[in-house]
Protein backbone atom coordinates (compact mmCIF):
# COMPACT_ATOMS: atom_id res chain seq x y z
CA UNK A 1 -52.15 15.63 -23.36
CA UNK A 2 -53.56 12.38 -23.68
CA UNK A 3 -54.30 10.94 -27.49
CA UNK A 4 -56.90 8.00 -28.01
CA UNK A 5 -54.46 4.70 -29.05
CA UNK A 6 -51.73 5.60 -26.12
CA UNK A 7 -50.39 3.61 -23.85
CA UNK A 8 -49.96 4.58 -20.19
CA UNK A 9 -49.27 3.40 -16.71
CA UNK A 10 -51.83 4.26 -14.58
CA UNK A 11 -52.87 3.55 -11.39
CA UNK A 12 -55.95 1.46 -11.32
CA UNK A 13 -58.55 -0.02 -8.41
CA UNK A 14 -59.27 -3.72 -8.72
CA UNK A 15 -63.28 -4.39 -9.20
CA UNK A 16 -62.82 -6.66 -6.13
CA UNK A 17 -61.15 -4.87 -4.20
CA UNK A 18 -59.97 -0.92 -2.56
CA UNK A 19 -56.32 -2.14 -3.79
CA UNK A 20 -55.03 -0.18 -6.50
CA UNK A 21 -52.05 -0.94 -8.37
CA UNK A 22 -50.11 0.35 -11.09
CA UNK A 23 -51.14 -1.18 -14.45
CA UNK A 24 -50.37 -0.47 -18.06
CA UNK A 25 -53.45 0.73 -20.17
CA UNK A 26 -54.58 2.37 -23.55
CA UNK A 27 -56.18 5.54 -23.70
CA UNK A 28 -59.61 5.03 -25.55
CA UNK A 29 -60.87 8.68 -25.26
CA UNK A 30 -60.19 11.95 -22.38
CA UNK A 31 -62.96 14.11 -21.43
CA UNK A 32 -63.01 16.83 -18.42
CA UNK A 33 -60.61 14.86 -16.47
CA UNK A 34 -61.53 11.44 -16.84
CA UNK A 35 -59.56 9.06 -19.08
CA UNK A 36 -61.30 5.72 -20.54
CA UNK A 37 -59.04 2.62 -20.89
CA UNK A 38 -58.77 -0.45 -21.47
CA UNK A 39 -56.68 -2.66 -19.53
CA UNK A 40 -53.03 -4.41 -21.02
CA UNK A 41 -52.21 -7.85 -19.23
CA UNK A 42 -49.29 -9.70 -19.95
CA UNK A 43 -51.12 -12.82 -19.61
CA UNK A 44 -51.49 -13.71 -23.31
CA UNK A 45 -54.07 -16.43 -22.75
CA UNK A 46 -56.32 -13.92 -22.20
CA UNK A 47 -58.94 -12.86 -25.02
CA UNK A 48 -58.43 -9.49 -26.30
CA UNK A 49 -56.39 -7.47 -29.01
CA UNK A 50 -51.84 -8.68 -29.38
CA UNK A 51 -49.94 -6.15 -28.56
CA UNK A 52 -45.74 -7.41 -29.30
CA UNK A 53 -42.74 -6.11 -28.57
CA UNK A 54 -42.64 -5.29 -32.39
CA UNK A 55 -45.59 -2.81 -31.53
CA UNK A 56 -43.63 -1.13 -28.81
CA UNK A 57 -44.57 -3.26 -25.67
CA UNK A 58 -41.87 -4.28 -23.14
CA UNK A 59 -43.53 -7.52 -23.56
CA UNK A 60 -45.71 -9.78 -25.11
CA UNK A 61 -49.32 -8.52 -23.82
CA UNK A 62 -52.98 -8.37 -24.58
CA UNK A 63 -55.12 -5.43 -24.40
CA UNK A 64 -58.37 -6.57 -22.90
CA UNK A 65 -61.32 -5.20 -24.63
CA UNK A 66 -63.66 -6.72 -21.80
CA UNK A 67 -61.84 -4.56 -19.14
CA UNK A 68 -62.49 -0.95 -20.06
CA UNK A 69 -63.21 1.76 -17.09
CA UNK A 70 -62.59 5.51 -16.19
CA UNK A 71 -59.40 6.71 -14.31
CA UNK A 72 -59.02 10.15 -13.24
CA UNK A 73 -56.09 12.56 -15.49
CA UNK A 74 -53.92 12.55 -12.06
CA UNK A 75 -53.78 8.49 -11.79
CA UNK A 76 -51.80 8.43 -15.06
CA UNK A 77 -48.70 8.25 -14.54
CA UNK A 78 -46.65 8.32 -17.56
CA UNK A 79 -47.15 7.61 -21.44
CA UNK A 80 -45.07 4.77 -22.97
CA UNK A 81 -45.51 4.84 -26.16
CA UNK A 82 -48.40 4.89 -29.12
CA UNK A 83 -50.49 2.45 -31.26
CA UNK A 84 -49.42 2.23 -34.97
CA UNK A 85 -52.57 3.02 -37.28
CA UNK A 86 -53.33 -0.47 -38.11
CA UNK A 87 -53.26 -1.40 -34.16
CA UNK A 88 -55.77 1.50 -33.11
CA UNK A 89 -58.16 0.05 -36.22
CA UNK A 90 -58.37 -3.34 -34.73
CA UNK A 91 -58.99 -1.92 -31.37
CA UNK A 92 -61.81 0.27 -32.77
CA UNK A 93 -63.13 -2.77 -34.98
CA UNK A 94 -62.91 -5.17 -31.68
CA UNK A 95 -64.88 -2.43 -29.60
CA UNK A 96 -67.81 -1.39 -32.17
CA UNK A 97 -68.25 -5.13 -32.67
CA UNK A 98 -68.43 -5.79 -28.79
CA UNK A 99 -70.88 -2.97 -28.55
CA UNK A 100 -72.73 -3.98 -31.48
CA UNK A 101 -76.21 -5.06 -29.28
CA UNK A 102 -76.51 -1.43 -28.74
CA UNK A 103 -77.16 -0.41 -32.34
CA UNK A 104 -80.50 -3.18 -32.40
């Protein structure tokens, strides 16, 4: 089962292209088979949330909170580990605040 603030590998398709590959991810919410994520690149010029080695990554990496989409269950293919409480807040902070124009 499938916990918002996990990690996973998951297989994902590029927006450009039918190419999928296998990417690592956090799980932002599960619902009747569908998983929401939001993207990890290791790339840490990148905008988006630190995620360190201290906070269980293999590396250094940034979880991109401008690269969320839906996966189904079956493309996950296995949990790595979990955000700490403090990590999930900033992720939830980062989100409501990028979804802010919404709420106006």
């Amino acid at each position: 089962m499938l916990n918002p603030g996990d990690v996973i590998l998951a297989q994902v398709q590029f927006t450009d292209t039918f190419e999928t590959k296998t990417r690592p991810a956090v799980v932002l919410f599960a619902e009747l088979g569908n998983v929401v994520i939001a993207g990890i690149t290791s790339n840490t010029k990148m905008e988006g949330i630190a995620l360190t080695k201290k906070d269980g990554a293999i590396k250094n990496s940034v979880i991109k909170t401008n690269y969320i989409f839906t996966v189904a269950e079956f493309a996950i293919r296995k949990k790595l580990f979990t955000l700490n409480k403090e990590k999930k807040s900033e992720l939830y902070k980062k989100l409501v605040a990028n979804l802010s124009g919404l709420g106006s």
